[in-house]
Protein backbone atom coordinates (compact mmCIF):
# COMPACT_ATOMS: atom_id res chain seq x y z
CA UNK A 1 19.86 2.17 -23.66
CA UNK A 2 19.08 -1.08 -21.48
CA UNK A 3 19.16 -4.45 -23.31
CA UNK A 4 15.35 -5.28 -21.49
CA UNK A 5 12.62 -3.64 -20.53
CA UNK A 6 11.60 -3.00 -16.77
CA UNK A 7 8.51 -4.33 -16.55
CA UNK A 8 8.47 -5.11 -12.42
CA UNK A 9 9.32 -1.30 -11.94
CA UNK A 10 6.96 -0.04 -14.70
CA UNK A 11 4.21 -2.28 -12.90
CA UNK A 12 5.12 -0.44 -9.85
CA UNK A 13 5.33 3.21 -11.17
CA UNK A 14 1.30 2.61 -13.21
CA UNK A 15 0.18 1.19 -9.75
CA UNK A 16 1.09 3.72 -7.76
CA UNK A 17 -0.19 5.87 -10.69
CA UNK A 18 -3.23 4.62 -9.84
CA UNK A 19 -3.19 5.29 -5.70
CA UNK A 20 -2.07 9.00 -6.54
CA UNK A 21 -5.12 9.97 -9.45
CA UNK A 22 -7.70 7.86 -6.87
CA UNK A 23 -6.07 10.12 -3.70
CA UNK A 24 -6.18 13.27 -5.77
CA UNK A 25 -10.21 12.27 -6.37
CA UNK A 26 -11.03 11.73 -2.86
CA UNK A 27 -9.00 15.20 -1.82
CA UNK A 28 -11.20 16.81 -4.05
CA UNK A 29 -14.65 15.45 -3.70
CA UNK A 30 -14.55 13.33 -0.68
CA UNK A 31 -15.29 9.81 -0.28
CA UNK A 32 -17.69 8.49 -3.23
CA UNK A 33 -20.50 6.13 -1.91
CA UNK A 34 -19.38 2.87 0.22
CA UNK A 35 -15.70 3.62 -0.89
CA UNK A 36 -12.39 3.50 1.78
CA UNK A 37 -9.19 2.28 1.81
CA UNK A 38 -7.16 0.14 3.98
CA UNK A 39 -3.29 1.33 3.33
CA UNK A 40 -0.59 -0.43 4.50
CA UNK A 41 3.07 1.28 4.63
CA UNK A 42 6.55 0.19 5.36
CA UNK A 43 7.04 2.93 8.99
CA UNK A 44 10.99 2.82 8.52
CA UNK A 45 11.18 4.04 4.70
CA UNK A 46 13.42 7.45 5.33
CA UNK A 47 10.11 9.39 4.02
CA UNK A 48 7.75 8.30 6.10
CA UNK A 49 6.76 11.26 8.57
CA UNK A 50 4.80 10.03 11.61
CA UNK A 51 5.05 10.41 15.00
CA UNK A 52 7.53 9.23 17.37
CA UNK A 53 4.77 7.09 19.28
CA UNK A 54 3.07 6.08 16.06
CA UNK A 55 6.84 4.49 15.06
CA UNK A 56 7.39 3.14 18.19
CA UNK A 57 4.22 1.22 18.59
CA UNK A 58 4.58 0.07 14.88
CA UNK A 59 8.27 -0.53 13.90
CA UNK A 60 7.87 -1.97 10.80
CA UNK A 61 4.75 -1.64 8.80
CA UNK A 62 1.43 0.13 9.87
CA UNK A 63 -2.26 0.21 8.41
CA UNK A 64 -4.29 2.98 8.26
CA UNK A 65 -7.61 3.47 7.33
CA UNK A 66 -9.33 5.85 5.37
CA UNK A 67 -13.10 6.14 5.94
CA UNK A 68 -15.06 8.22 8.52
CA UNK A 69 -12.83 10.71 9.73
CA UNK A 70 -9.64 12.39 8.22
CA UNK A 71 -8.43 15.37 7.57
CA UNK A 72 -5.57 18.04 5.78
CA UNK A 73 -5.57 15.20 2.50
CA UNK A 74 -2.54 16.89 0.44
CA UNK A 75 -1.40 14.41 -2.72
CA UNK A 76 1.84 15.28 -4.56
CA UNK A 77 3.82 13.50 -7.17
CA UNK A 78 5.70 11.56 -4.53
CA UNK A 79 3.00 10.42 -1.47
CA UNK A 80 0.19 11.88 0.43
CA UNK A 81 0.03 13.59 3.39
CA UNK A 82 -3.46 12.89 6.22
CA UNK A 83 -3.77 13.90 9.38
CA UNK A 84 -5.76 10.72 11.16
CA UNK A 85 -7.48 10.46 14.46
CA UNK A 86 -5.17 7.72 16.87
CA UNK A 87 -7.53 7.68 19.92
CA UNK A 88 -8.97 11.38 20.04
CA UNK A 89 -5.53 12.53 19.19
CA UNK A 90 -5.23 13.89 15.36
CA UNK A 91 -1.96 12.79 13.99
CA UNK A 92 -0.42 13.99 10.86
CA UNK A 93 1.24 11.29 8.21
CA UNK A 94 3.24 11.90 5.10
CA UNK A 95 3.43 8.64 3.34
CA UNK A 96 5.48 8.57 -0.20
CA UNK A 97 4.07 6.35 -2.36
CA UNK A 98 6.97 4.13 -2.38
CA UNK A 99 6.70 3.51 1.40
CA UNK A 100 2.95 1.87 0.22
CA UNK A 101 2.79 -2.16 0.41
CA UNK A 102 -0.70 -2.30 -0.08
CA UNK A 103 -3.82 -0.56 -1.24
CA UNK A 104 -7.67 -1.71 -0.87
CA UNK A 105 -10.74 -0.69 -1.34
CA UNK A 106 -12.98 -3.41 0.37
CA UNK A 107 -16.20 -2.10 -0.97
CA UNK A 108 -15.50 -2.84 -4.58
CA UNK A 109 -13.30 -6.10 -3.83
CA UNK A 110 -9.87 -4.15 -5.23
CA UNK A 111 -6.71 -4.54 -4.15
CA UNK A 112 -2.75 -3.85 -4.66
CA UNK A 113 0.13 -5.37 -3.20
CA UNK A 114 3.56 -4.24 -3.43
CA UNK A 115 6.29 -7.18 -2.84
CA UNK A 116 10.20 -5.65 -2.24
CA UNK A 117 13.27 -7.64 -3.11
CA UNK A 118 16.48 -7.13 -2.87
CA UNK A 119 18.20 -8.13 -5.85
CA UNK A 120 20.23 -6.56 -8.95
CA UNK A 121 18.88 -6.92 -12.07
CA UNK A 122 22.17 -6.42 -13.91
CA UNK A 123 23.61 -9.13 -12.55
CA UNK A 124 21.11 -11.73 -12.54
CA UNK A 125 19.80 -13.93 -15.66
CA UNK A 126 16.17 -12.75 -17.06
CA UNK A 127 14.75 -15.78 -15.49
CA UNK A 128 16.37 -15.39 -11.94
CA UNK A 129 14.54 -11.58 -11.77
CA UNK A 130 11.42 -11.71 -9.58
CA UNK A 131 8.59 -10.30 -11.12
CA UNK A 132 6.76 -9.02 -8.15
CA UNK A 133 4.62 -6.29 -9.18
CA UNK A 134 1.49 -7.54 -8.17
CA UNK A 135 -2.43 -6.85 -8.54
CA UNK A 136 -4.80 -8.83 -6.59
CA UNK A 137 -8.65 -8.83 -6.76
CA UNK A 138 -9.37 -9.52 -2.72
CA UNK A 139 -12.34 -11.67 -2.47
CA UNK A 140 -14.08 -13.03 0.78
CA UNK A 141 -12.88 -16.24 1.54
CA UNK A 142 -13.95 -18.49 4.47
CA UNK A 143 -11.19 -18.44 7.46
CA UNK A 144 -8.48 -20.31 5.79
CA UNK A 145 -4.94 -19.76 7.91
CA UNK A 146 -2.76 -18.49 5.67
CA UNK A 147 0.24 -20.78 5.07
CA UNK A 148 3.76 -19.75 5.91
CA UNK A 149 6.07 -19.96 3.27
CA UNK A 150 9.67 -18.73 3.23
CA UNK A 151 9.80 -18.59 -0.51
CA UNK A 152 8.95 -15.23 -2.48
CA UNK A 153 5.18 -14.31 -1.88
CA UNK A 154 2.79 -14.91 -4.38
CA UNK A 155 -0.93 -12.24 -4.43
CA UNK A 156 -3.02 -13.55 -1.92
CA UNK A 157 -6.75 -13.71 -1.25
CA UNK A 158 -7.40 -12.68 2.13
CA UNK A 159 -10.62 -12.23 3.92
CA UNK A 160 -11.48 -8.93 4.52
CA UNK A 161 -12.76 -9.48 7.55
CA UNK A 162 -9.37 -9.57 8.49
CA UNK A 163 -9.61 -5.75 8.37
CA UNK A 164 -12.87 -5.34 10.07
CA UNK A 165 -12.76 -5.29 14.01
């Protein structure tokens, strides 16, 4: 038995929890009322399925949205699999749920952000762990540049119409 409890990774396991039982909903009834999601993914975790162009053109993180058209929604235990429309062209994704560093739903103002570090708990002091499981409520803000910061990230408000084009 561990000497502490795990709360960063337990955080992480509820959240994504969360992503999977609100997938499964949608798979089964469809998009309710103003409701879609804006889902950003890391494109190089070794589960990610996506095309060769799709990878190419995004190398290290991608955003998809969920809202008008999609199609083939399949949730599992471990991620999702969509097939999205890239410029008349359907495209299939699998996405694990691990590979997800953010989740929002813009119409209700809710958000999750996932923040990786590489670190080892067991050899670190309780204080030096990063607690980085994070949930944010995303509010609209007026244009405010977000600072740069080489430190560990913090939640963030962002705008959403930093999503909107």
């Amino acid at each position: 038995m561990s000497d502490s409890i795990d709360y960063g990774n337990l955080m992480h396991s509820a959240m994504r929890g969360l992503i999977r039982k609100v997938l499964e909903g949608v798979a089964a009834d469809g998009l309710p009322g103003d409701h879609h999601f804006f889902i950003t993914f890391d494109t190089m975790h070794p589960d990610v399925e996506l095309a060769d162009w799709l990878s190419d053109r995004y190398p290290e993180e991608m955003t998809i949205v969920i809202q008008h058209w999609f199609d083939n929604l399949d949730v599992t235990e471990d991620g999702f699999s969509i097939t999205l429309n890239f410029g008349d062209n359907p495209e299939p994704l699998y996405i694990p749920y691990d590979a997800v560093r953010t989740f929002v739903d813009p119409s209700v103002e809710f958000g999750l952000r996932f923040e990786t570090q590489d670190y080892d708990a067991d050899e670190m002091d309780e204080d030096d762990i990063p607690h980085d499981a994070e949930v944010a409520s995303f509010e609209p803000k007026d244009d405010e540049p977000a600072a740069k910061d080489s430190g560990p990230k913090e939640a963030e408000i962002v705008s959403l119409d930093k999503f909107r084009k």
